[in-house]
C-alpha atoms as a PDB file:
ATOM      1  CA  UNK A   1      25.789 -16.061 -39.263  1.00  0.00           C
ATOM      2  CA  UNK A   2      26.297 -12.440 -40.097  1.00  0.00           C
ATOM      3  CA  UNK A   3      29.808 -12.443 -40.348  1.00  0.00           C
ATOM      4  CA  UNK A   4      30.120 -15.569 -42.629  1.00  0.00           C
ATOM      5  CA  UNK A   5      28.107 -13.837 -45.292  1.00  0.00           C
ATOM      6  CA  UNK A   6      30.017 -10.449 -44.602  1.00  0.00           C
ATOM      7  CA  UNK A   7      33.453 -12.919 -45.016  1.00  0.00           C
ATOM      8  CA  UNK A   8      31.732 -14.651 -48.376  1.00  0.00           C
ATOM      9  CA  UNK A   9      31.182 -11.092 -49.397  1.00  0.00           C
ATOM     10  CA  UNK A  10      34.697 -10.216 -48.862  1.00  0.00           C
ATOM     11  CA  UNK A  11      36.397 -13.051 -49.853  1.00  0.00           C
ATOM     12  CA  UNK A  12      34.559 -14.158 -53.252  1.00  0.00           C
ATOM     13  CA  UNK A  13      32.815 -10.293 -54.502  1.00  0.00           C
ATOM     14  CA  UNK A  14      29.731 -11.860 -54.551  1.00  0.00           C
ATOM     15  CA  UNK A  15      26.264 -10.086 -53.725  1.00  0.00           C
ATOM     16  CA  UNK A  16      24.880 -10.017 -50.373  1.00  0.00           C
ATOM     17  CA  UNK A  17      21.595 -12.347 -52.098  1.00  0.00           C
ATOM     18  CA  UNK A  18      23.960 -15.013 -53.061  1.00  0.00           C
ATOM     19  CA  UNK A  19      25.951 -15.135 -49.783  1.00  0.00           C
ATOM     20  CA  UNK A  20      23.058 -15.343 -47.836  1.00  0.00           C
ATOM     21  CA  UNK A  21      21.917 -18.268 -50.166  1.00  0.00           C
ATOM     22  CA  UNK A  22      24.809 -20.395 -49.368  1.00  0.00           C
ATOM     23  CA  UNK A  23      24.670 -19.814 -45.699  1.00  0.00           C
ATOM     24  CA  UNK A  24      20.769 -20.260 -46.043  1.00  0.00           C
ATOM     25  CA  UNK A  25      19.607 -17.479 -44.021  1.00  0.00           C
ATOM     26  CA  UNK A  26      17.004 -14.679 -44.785  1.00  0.00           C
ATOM     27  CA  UNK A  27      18.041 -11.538 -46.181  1.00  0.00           C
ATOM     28  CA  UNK A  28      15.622  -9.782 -43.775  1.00  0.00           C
ATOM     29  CA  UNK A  29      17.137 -11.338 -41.221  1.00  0.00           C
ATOM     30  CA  UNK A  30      20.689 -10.706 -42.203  1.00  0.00           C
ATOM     31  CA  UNK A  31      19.938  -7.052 -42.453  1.00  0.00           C
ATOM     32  CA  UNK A  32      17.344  -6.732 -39.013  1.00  0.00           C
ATOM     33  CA  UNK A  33      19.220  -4.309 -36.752  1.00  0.00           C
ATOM     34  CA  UNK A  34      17.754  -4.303 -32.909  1.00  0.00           C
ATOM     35  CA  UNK A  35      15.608  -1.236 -31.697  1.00  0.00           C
ATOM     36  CA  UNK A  36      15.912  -1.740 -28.527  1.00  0.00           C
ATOM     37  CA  UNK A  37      15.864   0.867 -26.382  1.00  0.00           C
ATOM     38  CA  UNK A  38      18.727   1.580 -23.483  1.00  0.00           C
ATOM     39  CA  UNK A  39      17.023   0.876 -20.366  1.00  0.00           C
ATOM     40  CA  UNK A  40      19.921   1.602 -17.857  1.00  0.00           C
ATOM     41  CA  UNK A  41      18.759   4.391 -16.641  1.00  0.00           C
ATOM     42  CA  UNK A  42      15.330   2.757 -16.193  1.00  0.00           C
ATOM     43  CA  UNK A  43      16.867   0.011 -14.384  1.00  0.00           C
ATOM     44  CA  UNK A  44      18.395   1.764 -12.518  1.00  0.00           C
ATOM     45  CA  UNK A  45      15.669   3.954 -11.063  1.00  0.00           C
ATOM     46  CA  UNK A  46      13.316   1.072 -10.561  1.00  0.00           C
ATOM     47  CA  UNK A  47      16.229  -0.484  -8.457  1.00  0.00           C
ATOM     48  CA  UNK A  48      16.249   2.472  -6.152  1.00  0.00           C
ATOM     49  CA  UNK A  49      12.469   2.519  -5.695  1.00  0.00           C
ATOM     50  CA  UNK A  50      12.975  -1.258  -4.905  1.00  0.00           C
ATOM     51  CA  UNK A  51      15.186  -0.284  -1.676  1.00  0.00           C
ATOM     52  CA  UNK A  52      13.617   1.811  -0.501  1.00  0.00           C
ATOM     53  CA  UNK A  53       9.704   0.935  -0.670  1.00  0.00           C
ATOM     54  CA  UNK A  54      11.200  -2.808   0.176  1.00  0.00           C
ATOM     55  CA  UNK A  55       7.449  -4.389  -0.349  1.00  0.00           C
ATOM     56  CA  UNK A  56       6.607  -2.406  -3.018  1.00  0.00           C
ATOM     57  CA  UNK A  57       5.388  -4.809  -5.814  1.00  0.00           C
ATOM     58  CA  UNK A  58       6.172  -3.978  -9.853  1.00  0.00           C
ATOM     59  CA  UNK A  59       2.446  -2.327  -9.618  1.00  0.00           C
ATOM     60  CA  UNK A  60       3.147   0.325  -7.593  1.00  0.00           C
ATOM     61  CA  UNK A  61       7.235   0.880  -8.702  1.00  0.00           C
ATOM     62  CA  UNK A  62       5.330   1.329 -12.250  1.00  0.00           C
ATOM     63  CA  UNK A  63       2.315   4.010 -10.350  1.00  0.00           C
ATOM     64  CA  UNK A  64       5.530   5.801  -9.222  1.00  0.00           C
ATOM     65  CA  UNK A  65       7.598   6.086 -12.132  1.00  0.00           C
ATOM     66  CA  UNK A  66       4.614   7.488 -13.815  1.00  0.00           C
ATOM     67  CA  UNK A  67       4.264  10.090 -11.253  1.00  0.00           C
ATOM     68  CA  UNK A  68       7.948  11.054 -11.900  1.00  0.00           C
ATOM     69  CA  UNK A  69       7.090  11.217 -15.685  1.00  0.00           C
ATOM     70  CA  UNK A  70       8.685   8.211 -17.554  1.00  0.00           C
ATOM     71  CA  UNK A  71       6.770   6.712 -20.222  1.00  0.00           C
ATOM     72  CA  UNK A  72       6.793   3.097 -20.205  1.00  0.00           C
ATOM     73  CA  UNK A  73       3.831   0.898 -20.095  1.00  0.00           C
ATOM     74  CA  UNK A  74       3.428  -2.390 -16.931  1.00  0.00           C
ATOM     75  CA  UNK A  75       5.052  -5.369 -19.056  1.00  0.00           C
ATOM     76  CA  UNK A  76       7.971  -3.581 -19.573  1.00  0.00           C
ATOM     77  CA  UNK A  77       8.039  -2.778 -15.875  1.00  0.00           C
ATOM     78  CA  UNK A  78       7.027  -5.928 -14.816  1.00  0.00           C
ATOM     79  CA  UNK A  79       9.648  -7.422 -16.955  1.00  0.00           C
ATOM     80  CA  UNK A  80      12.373  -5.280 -15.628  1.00  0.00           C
ATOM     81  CA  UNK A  81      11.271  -6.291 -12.597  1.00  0.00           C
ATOM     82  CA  UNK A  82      11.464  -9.414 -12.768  1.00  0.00           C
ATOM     83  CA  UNK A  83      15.222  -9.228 -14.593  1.00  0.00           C
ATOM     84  CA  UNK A  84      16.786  -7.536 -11.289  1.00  0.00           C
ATOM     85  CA  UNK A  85      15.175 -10.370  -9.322  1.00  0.00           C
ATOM     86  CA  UNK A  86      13.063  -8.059  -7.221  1.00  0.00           C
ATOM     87  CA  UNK A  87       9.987 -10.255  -7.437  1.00  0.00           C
ATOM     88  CA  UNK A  88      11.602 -12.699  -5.184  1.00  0.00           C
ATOM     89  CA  UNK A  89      10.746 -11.419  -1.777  1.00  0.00           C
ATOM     90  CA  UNK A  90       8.539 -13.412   0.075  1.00  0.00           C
ATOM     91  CA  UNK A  91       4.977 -12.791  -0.275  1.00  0.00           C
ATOM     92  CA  UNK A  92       2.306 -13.090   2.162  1.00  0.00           C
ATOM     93  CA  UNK A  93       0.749 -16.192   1.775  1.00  0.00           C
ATOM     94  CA  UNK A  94      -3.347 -15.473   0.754  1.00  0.00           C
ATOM     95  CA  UNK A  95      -6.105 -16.511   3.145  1.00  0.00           C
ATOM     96  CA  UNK A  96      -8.497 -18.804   2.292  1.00  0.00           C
ATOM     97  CA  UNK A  97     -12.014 -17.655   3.442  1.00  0.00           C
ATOM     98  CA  UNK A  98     -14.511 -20.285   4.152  1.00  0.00           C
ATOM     99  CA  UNK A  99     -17.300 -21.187   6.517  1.00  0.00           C
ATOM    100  CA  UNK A 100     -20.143 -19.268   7.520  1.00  0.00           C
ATOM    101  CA  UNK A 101     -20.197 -15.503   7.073  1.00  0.00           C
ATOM    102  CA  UNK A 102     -21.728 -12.942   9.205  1.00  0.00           C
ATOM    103  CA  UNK A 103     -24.784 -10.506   8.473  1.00  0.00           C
ATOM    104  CA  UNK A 104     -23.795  -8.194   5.604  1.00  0.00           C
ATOM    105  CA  UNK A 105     -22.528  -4.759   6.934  1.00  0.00           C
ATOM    106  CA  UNK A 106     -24.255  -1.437   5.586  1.00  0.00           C
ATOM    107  CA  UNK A 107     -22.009  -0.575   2.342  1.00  0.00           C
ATOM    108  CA  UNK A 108     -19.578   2.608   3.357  1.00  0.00           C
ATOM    109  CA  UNK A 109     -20.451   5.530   1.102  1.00  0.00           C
ATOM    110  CA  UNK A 110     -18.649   8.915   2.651  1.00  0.00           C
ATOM    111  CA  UNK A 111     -15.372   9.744   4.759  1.00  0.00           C
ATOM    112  CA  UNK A 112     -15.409   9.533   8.023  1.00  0.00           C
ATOM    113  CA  UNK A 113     -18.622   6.772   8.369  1.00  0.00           C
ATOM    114  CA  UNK A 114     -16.920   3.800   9.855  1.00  0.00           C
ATOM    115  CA  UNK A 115     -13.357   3.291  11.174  1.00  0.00           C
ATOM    116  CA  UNK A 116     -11.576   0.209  11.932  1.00  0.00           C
ATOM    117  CA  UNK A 117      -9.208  -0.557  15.082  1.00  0.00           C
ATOM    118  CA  UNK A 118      -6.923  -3.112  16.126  1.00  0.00           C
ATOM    119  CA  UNK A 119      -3.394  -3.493  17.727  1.00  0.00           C
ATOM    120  CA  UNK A 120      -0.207  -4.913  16.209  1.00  0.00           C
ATOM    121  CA  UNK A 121       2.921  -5.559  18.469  1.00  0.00           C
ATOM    122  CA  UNK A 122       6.470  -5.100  17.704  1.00  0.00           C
ATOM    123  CA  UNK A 123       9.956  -4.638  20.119  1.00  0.00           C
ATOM    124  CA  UNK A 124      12.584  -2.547  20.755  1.00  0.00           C
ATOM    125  CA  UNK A 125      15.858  -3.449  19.765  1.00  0.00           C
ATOM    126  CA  UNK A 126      16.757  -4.993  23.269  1.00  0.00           C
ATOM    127  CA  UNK A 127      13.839  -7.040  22.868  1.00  0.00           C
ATOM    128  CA  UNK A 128      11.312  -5.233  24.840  1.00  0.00           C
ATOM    129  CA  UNK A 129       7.825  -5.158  23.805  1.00  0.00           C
ATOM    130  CA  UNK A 130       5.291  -2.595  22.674  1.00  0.00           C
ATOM    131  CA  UNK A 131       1.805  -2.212  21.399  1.00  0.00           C
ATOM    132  CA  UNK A 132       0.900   0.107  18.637  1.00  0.00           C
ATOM    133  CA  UNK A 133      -3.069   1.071  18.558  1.00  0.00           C
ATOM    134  CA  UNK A 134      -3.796   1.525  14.523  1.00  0.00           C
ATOM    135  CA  UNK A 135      -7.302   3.268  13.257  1.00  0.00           C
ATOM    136  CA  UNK A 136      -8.231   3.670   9.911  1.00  0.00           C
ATOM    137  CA  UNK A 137     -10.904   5.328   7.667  1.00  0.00           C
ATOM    138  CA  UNK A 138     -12.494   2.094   5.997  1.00  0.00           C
ATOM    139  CA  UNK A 139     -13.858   4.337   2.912  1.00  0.00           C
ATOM    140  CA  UNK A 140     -10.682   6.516   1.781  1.00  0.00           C
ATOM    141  CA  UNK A 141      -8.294   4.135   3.309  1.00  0.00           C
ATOM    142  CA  UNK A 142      -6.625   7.062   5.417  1.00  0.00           C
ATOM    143  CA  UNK A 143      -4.622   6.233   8.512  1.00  0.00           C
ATOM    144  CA  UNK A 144      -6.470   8.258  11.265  1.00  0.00           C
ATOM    145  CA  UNK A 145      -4.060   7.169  13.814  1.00  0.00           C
ATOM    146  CA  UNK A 146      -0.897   5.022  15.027  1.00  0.00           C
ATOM    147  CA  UNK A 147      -0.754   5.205  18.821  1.00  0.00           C
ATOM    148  CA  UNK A 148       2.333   3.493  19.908  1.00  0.00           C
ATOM    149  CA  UNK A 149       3.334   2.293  23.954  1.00  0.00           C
ATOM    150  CA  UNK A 150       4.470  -0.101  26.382  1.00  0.00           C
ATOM    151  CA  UNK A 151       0.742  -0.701  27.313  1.00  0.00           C
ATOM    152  CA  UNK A 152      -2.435   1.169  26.609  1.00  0.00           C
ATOM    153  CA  UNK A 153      -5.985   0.459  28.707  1.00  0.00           C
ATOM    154  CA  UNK A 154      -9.816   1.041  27.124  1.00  0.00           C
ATOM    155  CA  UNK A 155      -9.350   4.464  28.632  1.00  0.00           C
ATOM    156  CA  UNK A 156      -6.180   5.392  26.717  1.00  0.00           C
ATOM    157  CA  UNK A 157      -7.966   4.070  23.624  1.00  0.00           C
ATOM    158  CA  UNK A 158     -11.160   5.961  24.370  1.00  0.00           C
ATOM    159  CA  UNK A 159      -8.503   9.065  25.204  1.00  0.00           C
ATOM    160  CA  UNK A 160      -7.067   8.468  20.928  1.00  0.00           C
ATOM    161  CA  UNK A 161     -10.202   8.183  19.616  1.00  0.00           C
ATOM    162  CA  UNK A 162     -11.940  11.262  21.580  1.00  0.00           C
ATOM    163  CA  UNK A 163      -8.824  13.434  20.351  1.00  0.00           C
ATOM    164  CA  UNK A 164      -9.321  12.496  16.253  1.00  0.00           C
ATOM    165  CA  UNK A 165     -12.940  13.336  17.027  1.00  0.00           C
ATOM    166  CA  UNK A 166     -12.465  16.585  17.989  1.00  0.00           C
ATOM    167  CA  UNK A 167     -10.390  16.712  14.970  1.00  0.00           C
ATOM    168  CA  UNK A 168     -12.211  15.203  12.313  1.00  0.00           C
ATOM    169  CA  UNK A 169     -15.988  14.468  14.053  1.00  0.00           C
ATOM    170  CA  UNK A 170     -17.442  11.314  15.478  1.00  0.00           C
ATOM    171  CA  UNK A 171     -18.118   8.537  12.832  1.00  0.00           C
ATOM    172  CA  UNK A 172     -21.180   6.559  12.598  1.00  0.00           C
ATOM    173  CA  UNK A 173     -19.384   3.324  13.628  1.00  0.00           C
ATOM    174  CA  UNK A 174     -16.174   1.712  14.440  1.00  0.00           C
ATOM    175  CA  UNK A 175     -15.484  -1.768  13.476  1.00  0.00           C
ATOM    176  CA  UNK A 176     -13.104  -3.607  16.111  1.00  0.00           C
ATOM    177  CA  UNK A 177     -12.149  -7.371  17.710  1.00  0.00           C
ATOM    178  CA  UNK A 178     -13.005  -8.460  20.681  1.00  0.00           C
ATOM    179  CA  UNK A 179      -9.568  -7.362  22.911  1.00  0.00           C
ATOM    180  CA  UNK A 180     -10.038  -6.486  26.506  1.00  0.00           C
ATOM    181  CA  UNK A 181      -9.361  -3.081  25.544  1.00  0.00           C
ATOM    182  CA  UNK A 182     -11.898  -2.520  22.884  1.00  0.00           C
ATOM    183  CA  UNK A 183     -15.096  -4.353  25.666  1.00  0.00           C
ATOM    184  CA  UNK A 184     -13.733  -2.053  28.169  1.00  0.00           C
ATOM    185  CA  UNK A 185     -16.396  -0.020  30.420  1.00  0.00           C
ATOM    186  CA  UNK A 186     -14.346   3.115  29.345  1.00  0.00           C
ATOM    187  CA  UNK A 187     -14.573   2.840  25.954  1.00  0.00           C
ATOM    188  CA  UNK A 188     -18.231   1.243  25.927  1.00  0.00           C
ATOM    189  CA  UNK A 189     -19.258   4.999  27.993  1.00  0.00           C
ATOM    190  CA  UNK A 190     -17.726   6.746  25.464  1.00  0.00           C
ATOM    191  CA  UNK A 191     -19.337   5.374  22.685  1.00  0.00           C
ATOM    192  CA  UNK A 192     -22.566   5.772  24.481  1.00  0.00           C
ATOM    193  CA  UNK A 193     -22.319   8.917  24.895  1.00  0.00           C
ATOM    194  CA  UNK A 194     -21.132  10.120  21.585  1.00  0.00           C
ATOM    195  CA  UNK A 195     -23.560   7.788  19.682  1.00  0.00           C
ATOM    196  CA  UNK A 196     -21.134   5.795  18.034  1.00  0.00           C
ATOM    197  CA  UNK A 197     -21.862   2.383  17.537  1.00  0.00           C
ATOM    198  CA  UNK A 198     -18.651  -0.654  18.363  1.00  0.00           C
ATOM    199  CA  UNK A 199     -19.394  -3.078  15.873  1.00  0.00           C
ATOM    200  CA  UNK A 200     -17.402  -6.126  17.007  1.00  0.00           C
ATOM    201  CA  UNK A 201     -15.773  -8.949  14.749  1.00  0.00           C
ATOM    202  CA  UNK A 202     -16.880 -12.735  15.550  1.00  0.00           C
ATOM    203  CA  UNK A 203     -14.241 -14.302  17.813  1.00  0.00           C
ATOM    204  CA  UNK A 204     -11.430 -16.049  15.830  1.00  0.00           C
ATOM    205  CA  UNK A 205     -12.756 -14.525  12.338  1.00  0.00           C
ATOM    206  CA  UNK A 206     -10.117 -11.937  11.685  1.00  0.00           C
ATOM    207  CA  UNK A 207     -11.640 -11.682   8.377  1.00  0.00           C
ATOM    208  CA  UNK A 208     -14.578  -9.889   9.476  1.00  0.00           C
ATOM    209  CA  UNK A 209     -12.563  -6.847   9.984  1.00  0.00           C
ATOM    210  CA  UNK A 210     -10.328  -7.414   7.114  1.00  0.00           C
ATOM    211  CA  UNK A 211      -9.966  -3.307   6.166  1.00  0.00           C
ATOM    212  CA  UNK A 212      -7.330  -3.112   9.346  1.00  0.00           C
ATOM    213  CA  UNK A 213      -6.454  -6.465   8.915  1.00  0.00           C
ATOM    214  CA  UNK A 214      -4.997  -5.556   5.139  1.00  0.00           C
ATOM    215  CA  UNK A 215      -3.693  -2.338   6.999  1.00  0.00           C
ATOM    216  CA  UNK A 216      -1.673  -3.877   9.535  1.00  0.00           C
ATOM    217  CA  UNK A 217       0.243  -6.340   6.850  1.00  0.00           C
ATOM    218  CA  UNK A 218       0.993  -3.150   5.131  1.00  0.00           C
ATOM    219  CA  UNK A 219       2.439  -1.396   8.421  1.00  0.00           C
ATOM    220  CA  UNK A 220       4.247  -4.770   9.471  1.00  0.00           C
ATOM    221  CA  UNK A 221       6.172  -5.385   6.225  1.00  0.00           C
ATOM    222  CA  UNK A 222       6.703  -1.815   5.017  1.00  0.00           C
ATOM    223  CA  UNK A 223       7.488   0.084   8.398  1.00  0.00           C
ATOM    224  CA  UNK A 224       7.758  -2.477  11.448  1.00  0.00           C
ATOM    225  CA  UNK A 225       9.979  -5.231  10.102  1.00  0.00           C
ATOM    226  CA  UNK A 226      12.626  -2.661   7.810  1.00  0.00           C
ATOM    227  CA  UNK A 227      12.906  -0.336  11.136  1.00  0.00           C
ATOM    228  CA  UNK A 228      15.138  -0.623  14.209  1.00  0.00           C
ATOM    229  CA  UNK A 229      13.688   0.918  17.350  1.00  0.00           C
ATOM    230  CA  UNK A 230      16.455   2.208  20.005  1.00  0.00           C
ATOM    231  CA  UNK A 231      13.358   3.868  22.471  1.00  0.00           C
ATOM    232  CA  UNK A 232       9.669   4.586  22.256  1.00  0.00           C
ATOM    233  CA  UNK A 233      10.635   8.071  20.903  1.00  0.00           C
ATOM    234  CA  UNK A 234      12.490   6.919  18.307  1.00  0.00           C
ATOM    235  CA  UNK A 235       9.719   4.233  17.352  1.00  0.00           C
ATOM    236  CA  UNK A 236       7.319   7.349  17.719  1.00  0.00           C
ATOM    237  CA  UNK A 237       9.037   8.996  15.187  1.00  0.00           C
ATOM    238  CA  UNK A 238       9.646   6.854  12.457  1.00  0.00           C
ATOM    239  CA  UNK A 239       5.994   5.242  13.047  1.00  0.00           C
ATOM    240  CA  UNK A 240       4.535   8.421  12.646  1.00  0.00           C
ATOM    241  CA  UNK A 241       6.602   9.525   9.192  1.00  0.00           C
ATOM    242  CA  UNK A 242       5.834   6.455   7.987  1.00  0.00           C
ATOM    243  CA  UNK A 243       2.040   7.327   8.485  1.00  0.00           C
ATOM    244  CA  UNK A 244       2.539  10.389   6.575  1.00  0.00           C
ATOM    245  CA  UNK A 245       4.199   8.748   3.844  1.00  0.00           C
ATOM    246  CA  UNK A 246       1.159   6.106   3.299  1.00  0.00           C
ATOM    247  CA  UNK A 247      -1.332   8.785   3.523  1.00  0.00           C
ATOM    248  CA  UNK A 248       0.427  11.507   1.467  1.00  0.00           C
ATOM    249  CA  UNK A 249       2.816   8.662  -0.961  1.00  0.00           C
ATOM    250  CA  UNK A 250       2.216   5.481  -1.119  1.00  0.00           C
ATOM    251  CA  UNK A 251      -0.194   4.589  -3.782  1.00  0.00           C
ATOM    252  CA  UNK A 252      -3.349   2.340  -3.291  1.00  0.00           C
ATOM    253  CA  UNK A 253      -4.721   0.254  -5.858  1.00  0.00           C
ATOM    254  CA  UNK A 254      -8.426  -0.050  -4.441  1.00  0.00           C
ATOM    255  CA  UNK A 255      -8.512   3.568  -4.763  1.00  0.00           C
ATOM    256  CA  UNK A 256      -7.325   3.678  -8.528  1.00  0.00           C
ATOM    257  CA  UNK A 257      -3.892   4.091  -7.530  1.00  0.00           C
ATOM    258  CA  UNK A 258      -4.628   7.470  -5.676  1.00  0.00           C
ATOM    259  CA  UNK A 259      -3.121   8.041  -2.263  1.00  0.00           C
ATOM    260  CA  UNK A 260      -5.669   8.039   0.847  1.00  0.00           C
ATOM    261  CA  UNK A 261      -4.895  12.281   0.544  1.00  0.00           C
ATOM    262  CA  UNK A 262      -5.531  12.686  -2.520  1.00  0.00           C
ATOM    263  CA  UNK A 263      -8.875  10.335  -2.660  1.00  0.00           C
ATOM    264  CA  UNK A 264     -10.215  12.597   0.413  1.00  0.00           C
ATOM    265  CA  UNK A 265      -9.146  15.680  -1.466  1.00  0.00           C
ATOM    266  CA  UNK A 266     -11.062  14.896  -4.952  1.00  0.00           C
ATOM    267  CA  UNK A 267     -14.157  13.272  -2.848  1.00  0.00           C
ATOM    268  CA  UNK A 268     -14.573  16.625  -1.297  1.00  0.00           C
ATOM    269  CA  UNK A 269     -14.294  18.279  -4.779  1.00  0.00           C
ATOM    270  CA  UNK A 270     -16.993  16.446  -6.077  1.00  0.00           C
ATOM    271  CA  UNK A 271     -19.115  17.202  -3.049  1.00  0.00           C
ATOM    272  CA  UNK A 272     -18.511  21.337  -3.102  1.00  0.00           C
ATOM    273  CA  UNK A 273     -19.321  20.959  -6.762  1.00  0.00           C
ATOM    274  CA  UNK A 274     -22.703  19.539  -6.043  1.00  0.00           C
ATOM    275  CA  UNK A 275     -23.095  22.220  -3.306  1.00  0.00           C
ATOM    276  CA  UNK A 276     -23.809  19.982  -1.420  1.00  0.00           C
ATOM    277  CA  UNK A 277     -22.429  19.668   3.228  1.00  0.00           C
ATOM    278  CA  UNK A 278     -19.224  17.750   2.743  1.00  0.00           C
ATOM    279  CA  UNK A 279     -19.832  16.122   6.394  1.00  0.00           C
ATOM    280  CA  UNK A 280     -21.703  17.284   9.337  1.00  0.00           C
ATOM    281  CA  UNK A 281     -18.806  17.556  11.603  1.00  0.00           C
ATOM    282  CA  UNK A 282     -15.886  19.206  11.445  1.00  0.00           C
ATOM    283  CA  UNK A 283     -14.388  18.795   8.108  1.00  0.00           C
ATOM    284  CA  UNK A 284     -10.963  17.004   9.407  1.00  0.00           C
ATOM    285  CA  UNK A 285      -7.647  17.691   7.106  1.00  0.00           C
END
């Protein structure tokens, strides 16, 4: 429509108002000139996040291109996002809770309180089979621990967890299912005497431990399923930087899009300003 009222222009000297009369169009819009900006580069660098945080969602591409210093606000990212295509990777589907519910644990109020345990399983390339033992921090989120091997008995466990207390002090409680490993006579000793209390999930409600149940997803689609394991070294190795990376990286929305690092680091900041013991144990890093 432009260009016919630039050609009546042309073609018959008449104004721009009486062109735009004969073509019937609005002046305004005859003269609007788009503003919009060139979002290549943005593209671009939202792509790249994409591939390499593979189950990233447009949330947390958008918590990281604000760390890196671009100003754009979550619809534009989310509609970028959506442009590329990258919002069709398959979701986990939600669970439906339902039924009876169990007593209502004490509410989690410091570091180091309550941890959660449970296993996830994964295999080498050549098919053969492993067990990774994964502990977490249910009130900053932190991953304490990802012990990865062929096999691991209550006493191995009770070996992992003895090691992160000497690190980082006993917690109050640790919240795990009912595996053979976790009802063991090992680890049961152990947590008699240190004083730490096994809370144990109702059989066949994985839901009642659903801190390290959200956990493991997390681990599955972000480091298990996008990594190829050639040994138990190798599967060491990249399960371990991968660790790092959530504790030190990755972004978590429950914690107001903090990492686990930097929610431990600004808890104890709040605590040494009250002058106040940070945690009876050994203050773990």
């Amino acid at each position: 429509m432009r260009e016919r009222v630039v050609n009546l222009e042309e073609a018959y000297w008449v104004s721009e108002r009486r062109a735009c009369q004969v073509i019937r169009i609005c002046r305004s819009s005859h003269r609007y000139r788009s503003h919009r900006r060139d979002d290549r580069a943005l593209r671009l660098r939202i792509r790249e996040i994409a591939e390499t945080r593979v189950r990233y969602g447009y949330r947390r591409v958008q918590v990281l291109l604000r760390r890196e210093g671009w100003r754009i606000n979550h619809k534009r990212t989310y509609r970028i996002y959506c442009q590329e295509g990258l919002n069709l990777r398959r979701k986990r589907p939600r669970r439906h809770v339902s039924g009876s519910r169990r007593m209502v644990r004490p509410e989690v109020e410091r570091p180091n309180s309550c941890w959660s345990m449970d296993f996830v399983v994964d295999g080498l390339f050549n098919g053969r089979r492993f067990r990774a033992l994964t502990i977490v921090d249910n009130y900053s989120r932190e991953c304490l621990a990802i012990e990865a091997g062929q096999s691991m008995t209550g006493a191995e466990v009770a070996a992992v967890i003895e090691r992160l207390v000497k690190q980082r002090g006993a917690p109050e409680r640790i919240q795990c299912d009912n595996g053979s490993e976790f009802i063991s006579r090992a680890l049961d000793k152990w947590a008699y005497e240190n004083g730490v209390m096994m809370d144990f999930s109702r059989p066949g409600e994985p839901m009642d431990n659903a801190m390290i149940e959200s956990f493991n997803g997390s681990f599955l689609d972000e480091c298990l399923n996008v990594n190829w394991f050639l040994s138990m070294e190798d599967a060491r190795e990249k399960i371990e930087k991968w660790r790092r990376d959530y504790n030190e990286f990755r972004p978590h929305s429950s914690l107001g899009d903090l990492t686990p690092r930097q929610f431990v680091d600004k808890y104890k900041s709040s605590i040494r300003s009250q002058k106040t013991p940070f945690l009876a144990g050994p203050v773990f890093g």
